[in-house]
N, C-alpha and C. Protein backbone atom coordinates (compact mmCIF):
# COMPACT_ATOMS: atom_id res chain seq x y z
N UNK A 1 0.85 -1.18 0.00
CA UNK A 1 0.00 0.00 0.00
C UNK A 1 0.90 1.24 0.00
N UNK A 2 0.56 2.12 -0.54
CA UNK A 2 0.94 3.18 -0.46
C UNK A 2 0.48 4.50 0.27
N UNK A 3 1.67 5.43 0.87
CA UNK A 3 1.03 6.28 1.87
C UNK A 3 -0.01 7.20 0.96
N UNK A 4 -0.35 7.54 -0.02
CA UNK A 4 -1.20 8.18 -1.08
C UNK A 4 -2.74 7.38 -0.92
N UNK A 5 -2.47 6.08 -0.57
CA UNK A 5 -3.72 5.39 -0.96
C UNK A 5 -4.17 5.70 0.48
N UNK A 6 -3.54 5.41 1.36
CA UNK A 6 -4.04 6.24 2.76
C UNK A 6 -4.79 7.25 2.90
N UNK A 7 -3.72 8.26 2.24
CA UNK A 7 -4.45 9.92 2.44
C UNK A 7 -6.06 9.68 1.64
N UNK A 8 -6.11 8.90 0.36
CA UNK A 8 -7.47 8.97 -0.11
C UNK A 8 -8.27 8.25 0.57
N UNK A 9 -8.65 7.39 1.46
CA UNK A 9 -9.21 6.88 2.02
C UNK A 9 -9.51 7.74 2.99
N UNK A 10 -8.59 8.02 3.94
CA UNK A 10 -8.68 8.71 4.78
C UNK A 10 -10.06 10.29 4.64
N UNK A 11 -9.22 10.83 3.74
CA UNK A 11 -9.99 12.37 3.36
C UNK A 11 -11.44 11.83 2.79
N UNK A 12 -11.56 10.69 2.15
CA UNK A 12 -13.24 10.50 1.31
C UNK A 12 -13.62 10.55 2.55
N UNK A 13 -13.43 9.53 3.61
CA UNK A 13 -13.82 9.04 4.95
C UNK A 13 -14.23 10.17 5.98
N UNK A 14 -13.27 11.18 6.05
CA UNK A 14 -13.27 12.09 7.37
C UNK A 14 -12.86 13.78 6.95
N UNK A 15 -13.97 14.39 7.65
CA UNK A 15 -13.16 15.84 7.22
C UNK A 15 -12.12 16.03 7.92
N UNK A 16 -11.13 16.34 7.04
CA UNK A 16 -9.79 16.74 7.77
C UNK A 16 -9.23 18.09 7.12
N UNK A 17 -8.93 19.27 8.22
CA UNK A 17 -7.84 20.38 7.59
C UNK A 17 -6.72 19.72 7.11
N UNK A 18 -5.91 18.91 7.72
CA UNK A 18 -4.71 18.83 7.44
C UNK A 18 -4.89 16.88 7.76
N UNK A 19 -3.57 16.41 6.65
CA UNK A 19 -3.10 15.47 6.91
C UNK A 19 -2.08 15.07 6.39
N UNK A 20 -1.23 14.40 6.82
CA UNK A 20 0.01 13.74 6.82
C UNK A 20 0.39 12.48 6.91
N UNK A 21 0.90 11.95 5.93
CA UNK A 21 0.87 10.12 5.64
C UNK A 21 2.25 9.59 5.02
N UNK A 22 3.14 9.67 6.14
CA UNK A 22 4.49 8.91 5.93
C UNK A 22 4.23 7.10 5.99
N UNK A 23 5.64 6.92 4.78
CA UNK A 23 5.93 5.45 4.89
C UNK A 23 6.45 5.40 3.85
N UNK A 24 6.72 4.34 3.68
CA UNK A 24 7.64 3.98 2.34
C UNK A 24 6.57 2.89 1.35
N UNK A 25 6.07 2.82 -0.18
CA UNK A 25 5.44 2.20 -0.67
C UNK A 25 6.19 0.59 -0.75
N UNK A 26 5.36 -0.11 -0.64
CA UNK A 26 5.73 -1.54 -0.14
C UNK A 26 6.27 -2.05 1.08
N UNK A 27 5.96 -0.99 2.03
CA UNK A 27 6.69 -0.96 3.33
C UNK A 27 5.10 -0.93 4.02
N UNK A 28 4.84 -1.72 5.27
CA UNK A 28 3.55 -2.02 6.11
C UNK A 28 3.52 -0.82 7.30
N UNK A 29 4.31 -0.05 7.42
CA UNK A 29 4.34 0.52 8.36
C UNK A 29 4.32 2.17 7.87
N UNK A 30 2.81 3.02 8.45
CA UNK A 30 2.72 4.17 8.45
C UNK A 30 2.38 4.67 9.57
N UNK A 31 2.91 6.05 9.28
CA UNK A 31 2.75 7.28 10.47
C UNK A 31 1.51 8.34 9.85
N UNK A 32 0.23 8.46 10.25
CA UNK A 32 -0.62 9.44 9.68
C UNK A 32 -0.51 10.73 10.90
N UNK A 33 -0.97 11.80 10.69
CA UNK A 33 -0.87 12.82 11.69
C UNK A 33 -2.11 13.75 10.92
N UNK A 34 -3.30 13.40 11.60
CA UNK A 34 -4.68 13.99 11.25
C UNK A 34 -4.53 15.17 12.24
N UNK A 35 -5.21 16.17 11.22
CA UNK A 35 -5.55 17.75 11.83
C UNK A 35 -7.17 17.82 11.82
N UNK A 36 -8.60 18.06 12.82
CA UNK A 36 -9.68 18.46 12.27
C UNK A 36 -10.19 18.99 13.75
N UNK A 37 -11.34 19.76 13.52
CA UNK A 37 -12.07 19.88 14.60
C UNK A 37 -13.08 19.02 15.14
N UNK A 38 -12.92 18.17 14.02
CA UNK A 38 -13.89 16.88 14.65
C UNK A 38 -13.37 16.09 15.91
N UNK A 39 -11.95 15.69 16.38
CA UNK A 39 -11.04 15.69 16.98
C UNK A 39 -11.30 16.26 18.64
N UNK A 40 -12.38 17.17 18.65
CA UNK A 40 -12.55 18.03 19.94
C UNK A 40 -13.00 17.21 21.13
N UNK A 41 -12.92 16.98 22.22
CA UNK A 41 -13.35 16.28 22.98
C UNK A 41 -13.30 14.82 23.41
N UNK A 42 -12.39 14.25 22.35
CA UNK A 42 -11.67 12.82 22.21
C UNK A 42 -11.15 12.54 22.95
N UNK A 43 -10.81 11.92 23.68
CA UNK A 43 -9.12 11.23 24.17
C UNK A 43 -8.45 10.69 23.38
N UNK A 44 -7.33 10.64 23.33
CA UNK A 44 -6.59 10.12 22.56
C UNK A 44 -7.01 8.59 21.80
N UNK A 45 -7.35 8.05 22.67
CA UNK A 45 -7.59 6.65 22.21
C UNK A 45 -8.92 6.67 21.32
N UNK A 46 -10.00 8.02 21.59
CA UNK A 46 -10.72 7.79 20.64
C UNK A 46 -10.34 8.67 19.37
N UNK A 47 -9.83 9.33 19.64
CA UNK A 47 -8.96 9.93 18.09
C UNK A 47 -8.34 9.11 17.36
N UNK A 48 -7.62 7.90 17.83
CA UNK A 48 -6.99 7.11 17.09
C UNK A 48 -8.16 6.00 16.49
N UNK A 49 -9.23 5.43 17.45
CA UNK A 49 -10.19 4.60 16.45
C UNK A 49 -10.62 5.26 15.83
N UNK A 50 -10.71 6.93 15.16
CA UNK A 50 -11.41 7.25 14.30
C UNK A 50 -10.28 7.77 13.51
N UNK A 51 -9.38 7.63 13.24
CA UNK A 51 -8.57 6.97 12.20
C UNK A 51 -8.69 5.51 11.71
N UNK A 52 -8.77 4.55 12.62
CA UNK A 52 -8.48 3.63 12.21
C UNK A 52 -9.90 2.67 11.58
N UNK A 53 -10.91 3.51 12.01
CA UNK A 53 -11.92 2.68 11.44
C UNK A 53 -12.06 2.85 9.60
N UNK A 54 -11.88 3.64 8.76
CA UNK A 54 -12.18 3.52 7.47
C UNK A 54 -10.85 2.32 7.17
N UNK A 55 -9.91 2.15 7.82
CA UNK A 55 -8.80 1.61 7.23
C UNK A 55 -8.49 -0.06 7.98
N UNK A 56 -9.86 -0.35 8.54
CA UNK A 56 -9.64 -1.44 9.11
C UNK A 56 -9.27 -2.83 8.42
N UNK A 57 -10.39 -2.75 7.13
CA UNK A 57 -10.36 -4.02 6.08
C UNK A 57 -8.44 -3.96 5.25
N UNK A 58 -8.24 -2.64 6.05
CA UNK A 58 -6.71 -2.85 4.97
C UNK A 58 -5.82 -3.24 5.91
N UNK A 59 -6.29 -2.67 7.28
CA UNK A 59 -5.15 -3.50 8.53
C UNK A 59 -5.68 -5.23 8.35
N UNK A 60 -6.73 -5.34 8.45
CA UNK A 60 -7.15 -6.75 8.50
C UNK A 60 -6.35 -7.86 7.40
N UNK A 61 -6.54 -7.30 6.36
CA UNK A 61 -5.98 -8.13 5.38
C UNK A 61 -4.08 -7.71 5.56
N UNK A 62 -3.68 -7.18 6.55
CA UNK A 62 -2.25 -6.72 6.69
C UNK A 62 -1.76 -5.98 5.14
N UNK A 63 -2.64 -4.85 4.33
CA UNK A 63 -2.15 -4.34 3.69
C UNK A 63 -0.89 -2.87 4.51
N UNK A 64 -1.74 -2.91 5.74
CA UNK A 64 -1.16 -1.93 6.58
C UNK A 64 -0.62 -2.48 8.36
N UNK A 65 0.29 -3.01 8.12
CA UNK A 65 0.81 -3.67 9.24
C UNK A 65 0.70 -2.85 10.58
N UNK A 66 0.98 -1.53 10.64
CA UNK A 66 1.32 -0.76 11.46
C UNK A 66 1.46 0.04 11.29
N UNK A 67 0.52 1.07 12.45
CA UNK A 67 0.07 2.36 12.03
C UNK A 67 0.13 3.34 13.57
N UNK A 68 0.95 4.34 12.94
CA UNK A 68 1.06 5.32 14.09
C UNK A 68 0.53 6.81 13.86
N UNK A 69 -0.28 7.00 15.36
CA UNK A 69 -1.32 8.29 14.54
C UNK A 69 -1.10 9.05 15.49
N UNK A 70 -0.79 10.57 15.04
CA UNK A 70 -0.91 11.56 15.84
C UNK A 70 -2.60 12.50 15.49
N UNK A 71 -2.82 12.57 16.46
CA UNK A 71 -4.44 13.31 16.10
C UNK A 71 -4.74 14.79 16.50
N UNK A 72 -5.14 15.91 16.44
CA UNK A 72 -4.77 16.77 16.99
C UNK A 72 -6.07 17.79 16.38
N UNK A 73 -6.71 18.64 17.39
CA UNK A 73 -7.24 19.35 16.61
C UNK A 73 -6.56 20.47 16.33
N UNK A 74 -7.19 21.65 15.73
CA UNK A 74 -6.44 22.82 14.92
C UNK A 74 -5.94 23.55 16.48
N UNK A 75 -5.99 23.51 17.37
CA UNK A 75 -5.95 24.64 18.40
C UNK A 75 -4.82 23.30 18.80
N UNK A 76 -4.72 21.97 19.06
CA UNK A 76 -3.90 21.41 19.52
C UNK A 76 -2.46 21.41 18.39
N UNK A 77 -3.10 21.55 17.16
CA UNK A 77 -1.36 21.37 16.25
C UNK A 77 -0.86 22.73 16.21
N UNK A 78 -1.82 24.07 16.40
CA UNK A 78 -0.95 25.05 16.39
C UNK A 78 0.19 25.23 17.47
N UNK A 79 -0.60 24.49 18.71
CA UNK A 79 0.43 24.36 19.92
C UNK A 79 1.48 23.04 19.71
N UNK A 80 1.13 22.05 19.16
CA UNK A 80 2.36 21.61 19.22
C UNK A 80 3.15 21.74 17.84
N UNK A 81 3.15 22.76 16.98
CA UNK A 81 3.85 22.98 16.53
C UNK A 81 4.65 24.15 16.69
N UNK A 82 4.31 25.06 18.00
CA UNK A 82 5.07 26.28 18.21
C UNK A 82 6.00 25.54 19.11
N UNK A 83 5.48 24.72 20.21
CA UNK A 83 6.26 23.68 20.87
C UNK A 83 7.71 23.00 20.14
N UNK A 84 7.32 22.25 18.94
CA UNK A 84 8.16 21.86 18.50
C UNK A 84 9.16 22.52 17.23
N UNK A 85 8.80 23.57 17.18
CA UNK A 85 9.64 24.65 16.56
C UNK A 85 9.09 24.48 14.77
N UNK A 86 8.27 24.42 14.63
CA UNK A 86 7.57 24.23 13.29
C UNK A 86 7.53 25.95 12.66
C-alpha cells in the first residue's frame, strides 16, 4: 500500500484540515498525523479509532501492518507545533 492510498481513504472518509501520511510504498508501516475539529473532545484513544476505522479491512488483510497516529485538533497542532519549533 501506499502512503497516497491512505491519504485517499482517509480524506473521502473524514473531514480533515490537514493530513500527513508517511511510509515507504511496499513498506507495512505508516505514520498518519490527522488535523480536524472533529477531533474536539476525544481522548486520545478515541482519536486514534477514528482513524483507524475507514482503514480497518486494509489492517485486516495486513495491507497496513502498522500504524502510528498523531491526532490533533487545529488549536492542539498550532500548539504543538510552536512547541516543536515548526
Amino acid at each position: 500500500m501506499h502512503p497516497t492510498e491512505i491519504e485517499s481513504i482517509l480524506r473521502a472518509a473524514l473531514a480533515l484540515d490537514e493530513l500527513i501520511v508517511q511510509g515507504e510504498n511496499g513498506h507495512f508501516h505508516f505514520q498518519v498525523t490527522a488535523v480536524a475539529p472533529l477531533f474536539a473532545g476525544m481522548n486520545r484513544v478515541k482519536k486514534q479509532q477514528t482513524i483507524y476505522a475507514p482503514l480497518m479491512d486494509h489492517i485486516a488483510s495486513n495491507a497496513i501492518h502498522a500504524l502510528s497516529i498523531k491526532a490533533f485538533t487545529p488549536e492542539e497542532w498550532e500548539r504543538h507545533r510552536k512547541l516543536n519549533g515548526f
